[in-house]
PDB file of N, CA and C in Angstrom:
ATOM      1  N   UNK A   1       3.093 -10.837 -33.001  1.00  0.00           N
ATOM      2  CA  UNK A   1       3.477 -12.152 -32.551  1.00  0.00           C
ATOM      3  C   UNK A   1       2.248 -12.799 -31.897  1.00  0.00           C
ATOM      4  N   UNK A   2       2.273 -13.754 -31.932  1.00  0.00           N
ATOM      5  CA  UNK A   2       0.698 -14.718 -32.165  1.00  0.00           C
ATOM      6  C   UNK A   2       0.854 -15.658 -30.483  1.00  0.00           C
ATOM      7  N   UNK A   3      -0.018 -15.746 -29.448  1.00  0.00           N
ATOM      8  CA  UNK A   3       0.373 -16.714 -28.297  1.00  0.00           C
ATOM      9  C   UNK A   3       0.944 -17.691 -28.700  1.00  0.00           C
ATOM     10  N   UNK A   4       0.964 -18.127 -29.419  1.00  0.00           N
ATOM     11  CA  UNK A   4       1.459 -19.919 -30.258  1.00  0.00           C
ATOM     12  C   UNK A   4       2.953 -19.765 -30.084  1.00  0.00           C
ATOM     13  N   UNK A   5       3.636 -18.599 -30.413  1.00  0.00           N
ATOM     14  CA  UNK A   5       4.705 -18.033 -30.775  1.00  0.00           C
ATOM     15  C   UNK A   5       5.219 -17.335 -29.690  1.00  0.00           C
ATOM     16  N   UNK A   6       4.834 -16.397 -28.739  1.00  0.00           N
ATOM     17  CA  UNK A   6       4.992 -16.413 -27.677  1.00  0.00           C
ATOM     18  C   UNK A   6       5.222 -17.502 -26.926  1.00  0.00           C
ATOM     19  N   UNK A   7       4.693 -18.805 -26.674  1.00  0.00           N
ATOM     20  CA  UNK A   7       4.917 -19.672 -25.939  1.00  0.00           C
ATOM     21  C   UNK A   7       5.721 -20.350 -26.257  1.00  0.00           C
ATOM     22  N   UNK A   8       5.903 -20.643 -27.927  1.00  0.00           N
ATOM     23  CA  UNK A   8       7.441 -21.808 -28.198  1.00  0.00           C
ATOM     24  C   UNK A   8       8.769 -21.408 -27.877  1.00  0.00           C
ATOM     25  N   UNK A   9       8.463 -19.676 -27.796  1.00  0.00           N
ATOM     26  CA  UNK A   9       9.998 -18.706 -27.757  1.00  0.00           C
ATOM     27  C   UNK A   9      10.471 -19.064 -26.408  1.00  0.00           C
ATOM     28  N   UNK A  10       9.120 -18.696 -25.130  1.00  0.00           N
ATOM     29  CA  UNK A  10       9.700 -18.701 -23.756  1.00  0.00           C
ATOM     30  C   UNK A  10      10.154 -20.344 -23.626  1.00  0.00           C
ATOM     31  N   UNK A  11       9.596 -21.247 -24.193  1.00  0.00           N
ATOM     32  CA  UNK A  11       9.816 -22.749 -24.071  1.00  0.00           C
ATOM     33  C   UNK A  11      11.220 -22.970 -24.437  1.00  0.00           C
ATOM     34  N   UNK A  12      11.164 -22.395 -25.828  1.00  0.00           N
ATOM     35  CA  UNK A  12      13.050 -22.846 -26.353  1.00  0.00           C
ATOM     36  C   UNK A  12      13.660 -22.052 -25.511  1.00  0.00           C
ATOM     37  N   UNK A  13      13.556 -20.899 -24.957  1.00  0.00           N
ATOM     38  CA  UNK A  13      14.482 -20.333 -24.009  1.00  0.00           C
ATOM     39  C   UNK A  13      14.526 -20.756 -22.392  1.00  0.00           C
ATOM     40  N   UNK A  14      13.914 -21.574 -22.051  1.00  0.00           N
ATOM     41  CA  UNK A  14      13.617 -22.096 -21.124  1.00  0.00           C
ATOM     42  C   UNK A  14      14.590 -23.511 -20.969  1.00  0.00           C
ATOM     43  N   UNK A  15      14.854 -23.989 -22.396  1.00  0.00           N
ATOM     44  CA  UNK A  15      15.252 -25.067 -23.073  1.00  0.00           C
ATOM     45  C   UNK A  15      16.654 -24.884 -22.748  1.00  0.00           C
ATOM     46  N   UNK A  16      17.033 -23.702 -23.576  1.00  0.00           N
ATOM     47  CA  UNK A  16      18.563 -23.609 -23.987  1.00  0.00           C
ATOM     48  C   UNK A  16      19.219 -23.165 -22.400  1.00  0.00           C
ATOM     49  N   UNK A  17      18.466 -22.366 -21.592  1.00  0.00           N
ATOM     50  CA  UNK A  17      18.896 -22.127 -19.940  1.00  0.00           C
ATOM     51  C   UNK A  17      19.153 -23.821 -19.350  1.00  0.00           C
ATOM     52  N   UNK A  18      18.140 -24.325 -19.775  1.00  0.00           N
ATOM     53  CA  UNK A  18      18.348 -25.290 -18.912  1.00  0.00           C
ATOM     54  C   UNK A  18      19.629 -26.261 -19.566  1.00  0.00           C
ATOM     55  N   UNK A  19      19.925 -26.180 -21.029  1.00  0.00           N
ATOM     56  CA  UNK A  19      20.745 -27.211 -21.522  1.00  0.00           C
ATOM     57  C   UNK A  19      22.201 -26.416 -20.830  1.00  0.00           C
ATOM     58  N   UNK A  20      22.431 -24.842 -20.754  1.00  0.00           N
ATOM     59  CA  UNK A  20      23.665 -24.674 -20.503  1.00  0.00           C
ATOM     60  C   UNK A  20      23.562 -24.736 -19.096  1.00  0.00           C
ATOM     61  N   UNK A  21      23.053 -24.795 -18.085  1.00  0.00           N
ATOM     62  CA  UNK A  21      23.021 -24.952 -16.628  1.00  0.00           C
ATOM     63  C   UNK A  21      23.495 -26.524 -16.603  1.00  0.00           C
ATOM     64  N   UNK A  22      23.163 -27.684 -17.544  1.00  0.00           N
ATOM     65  CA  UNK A  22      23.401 -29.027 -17.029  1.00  0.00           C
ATOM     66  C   UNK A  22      24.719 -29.268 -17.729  1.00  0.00           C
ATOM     67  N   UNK A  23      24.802 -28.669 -19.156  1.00  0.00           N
ATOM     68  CA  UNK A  23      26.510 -29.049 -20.020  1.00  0.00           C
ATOM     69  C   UNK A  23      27.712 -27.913 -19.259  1.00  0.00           C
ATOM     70  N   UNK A  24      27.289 -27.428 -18.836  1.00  0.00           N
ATOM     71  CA  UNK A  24      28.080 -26.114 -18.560  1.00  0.00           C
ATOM     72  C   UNK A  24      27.913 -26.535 -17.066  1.00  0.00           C
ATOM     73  N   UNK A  25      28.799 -26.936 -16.031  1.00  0.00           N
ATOM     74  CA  UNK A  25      28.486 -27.035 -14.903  1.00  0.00           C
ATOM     75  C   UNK A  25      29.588 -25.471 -13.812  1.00  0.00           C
ATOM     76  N   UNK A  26      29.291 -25.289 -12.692  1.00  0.00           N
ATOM     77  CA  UNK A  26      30.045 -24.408 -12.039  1.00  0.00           C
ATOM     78  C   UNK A  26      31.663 -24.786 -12.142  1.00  0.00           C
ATOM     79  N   UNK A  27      32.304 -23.859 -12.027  1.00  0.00           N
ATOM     80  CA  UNK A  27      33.798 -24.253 -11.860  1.00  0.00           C
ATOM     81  C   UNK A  27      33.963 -24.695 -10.536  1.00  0.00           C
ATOM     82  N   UNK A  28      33.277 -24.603  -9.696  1.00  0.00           N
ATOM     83  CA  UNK A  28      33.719 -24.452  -8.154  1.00  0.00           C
ATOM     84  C   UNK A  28      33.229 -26.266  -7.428  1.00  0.00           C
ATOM     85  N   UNK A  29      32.831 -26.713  -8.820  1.00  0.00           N
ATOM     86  CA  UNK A  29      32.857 -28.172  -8.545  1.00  0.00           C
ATOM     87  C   UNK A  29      33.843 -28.611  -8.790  1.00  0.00           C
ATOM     88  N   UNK A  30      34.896 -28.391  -9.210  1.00  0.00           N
ATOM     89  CA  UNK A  30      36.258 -29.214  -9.754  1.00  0.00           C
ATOM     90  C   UNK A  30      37.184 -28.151  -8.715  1.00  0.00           C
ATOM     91  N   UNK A  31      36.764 -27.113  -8.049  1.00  0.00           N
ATOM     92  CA  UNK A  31      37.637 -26.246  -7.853  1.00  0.00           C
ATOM     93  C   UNK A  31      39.082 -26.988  -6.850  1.00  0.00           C
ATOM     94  N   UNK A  32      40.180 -26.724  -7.069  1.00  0.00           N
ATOM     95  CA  UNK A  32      41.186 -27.293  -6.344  1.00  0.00           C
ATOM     96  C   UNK A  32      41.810 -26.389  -4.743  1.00  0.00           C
ATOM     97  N   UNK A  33      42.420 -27.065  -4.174  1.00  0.00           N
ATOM     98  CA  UNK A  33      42.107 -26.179  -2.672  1.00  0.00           C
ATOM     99  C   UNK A  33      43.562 -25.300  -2.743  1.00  0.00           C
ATOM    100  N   UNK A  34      43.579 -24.453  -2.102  1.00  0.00           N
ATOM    101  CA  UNK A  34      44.492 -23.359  -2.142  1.00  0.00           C
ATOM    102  C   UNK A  34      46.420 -24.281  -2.498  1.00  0.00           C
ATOM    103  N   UNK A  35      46.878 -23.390  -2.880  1.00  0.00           N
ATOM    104  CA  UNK A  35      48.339 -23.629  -3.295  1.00  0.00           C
ATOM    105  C   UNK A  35      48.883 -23.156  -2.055  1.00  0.00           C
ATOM    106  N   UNK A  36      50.204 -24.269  -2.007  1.00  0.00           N
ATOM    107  CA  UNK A  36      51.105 -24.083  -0.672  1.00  0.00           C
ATOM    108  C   UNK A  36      51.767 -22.009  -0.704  1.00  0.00           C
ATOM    109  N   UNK A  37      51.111 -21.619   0.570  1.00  0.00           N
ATOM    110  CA  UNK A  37      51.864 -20.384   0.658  1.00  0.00           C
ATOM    111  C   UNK A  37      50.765 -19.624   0.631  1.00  0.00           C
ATOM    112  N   UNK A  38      49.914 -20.004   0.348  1.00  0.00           N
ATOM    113  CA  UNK A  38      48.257 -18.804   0.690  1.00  0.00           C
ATOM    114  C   UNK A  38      47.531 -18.912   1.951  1.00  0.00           C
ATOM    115  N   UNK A  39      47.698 -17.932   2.850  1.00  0.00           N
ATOM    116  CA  UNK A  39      47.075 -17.841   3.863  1.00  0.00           C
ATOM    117  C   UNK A  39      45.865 -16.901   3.755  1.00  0.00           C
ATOM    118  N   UNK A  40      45.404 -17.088   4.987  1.00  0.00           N
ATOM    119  CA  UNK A  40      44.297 -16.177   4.944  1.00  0.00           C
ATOM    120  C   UNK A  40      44.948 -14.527   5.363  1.00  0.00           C
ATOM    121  N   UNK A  41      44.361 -13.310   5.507  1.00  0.00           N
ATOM    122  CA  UNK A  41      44.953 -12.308   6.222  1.00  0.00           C
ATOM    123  C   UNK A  41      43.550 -11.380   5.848  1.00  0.00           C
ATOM    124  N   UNK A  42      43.631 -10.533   7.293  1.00  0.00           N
ATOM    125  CA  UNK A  42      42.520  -9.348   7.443  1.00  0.00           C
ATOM    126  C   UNK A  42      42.562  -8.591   6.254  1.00  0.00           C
ATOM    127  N   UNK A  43      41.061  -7.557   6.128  1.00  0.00           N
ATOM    128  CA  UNK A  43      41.331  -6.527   5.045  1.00  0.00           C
ATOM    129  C   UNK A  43      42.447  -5.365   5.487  1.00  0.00           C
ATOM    130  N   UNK A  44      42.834  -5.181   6.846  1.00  0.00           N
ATOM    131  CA  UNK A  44      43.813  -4.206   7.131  1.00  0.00           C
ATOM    132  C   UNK A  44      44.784  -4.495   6.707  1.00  0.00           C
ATOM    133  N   UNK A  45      45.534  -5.742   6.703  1.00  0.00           N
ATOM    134  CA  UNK A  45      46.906  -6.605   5.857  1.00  0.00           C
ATOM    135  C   UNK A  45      47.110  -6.476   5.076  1.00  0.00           C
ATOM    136  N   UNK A  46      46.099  -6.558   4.043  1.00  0.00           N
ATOM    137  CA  UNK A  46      45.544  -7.058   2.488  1.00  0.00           C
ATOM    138  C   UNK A  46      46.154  -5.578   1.914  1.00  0.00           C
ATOM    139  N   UNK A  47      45.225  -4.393   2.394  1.00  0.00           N
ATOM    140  CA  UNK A  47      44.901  -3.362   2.248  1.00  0.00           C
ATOM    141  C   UNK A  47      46.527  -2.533   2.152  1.00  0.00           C
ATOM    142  N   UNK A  48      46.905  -3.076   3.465  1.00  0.00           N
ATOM    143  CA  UNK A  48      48.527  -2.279   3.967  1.00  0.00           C
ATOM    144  C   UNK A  48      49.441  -2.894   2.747  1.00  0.00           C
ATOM    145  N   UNK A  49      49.400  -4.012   2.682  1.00  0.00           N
ATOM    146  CA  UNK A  49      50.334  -4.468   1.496  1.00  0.00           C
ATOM    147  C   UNK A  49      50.191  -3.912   0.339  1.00  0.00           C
ATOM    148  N   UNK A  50      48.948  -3.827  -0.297  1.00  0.00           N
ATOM    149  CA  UNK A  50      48.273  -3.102  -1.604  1.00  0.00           C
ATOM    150  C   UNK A  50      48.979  -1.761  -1.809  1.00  0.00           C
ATOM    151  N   UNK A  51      48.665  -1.098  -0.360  1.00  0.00           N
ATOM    152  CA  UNK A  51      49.200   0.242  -0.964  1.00  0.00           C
ATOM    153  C   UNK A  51      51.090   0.141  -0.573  1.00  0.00           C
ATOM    154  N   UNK A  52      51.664  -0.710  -0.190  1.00  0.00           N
ATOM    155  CA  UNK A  52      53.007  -1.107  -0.280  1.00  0.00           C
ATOM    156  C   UNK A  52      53.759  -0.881  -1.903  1.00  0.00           C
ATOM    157  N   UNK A  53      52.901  -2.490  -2.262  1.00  0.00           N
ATOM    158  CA  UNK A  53      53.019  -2.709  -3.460  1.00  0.00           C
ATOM    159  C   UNK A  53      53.120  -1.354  -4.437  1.00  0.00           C
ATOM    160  N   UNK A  54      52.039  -0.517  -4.069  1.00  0.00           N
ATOM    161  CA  UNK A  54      51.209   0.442  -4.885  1.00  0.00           C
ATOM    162  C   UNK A  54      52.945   1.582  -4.881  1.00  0.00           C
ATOM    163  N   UNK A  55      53.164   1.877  -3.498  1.00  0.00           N
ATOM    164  CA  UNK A  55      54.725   2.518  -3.607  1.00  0.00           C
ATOM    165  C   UNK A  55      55.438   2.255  -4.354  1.00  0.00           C
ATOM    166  N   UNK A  56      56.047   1.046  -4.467  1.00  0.00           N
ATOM    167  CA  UNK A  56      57.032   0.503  -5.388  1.00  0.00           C
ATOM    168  C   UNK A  56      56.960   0.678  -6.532  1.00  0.00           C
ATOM    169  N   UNK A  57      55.562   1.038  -7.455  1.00  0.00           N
ATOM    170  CA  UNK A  57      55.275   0.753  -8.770  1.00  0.00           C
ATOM    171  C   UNK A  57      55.432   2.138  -9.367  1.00  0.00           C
ATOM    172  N   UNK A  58      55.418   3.260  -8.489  1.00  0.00           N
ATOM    173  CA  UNK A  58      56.044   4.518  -8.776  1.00  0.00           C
ATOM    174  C   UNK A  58      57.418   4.950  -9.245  1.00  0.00           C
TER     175      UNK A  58
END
């Protein structure tokens, strides 16, 4: 592979990063704010419920 060729590759790939970074934007720009009934709660809560849940499924 020839520098000429080396350099158009990193260029078009440089290209196509940059085209999906600007058409492709984050989700967390449109993101919508929590649904009625979601609170926050500690990892001890989280955790205690998990393995709750985790009982029942036995």
């Amino acid at each position: 592979m020839t520098w000429r060729n080396l350099i158009a590759l990193i260029g078009a790939s440089i290209c196509a990063i940059w085209f999906m970074l600007i058409a492709y934007p984050s989700p967390s720009v449109n993101a919508e704010p929590p649904q009625k009934g979601c609170v926050a709660v500690s990892k001890q809560e989280y955790d205690s419920a998990k393995a709750k849940v985790a009982a029942y499924a036995v």
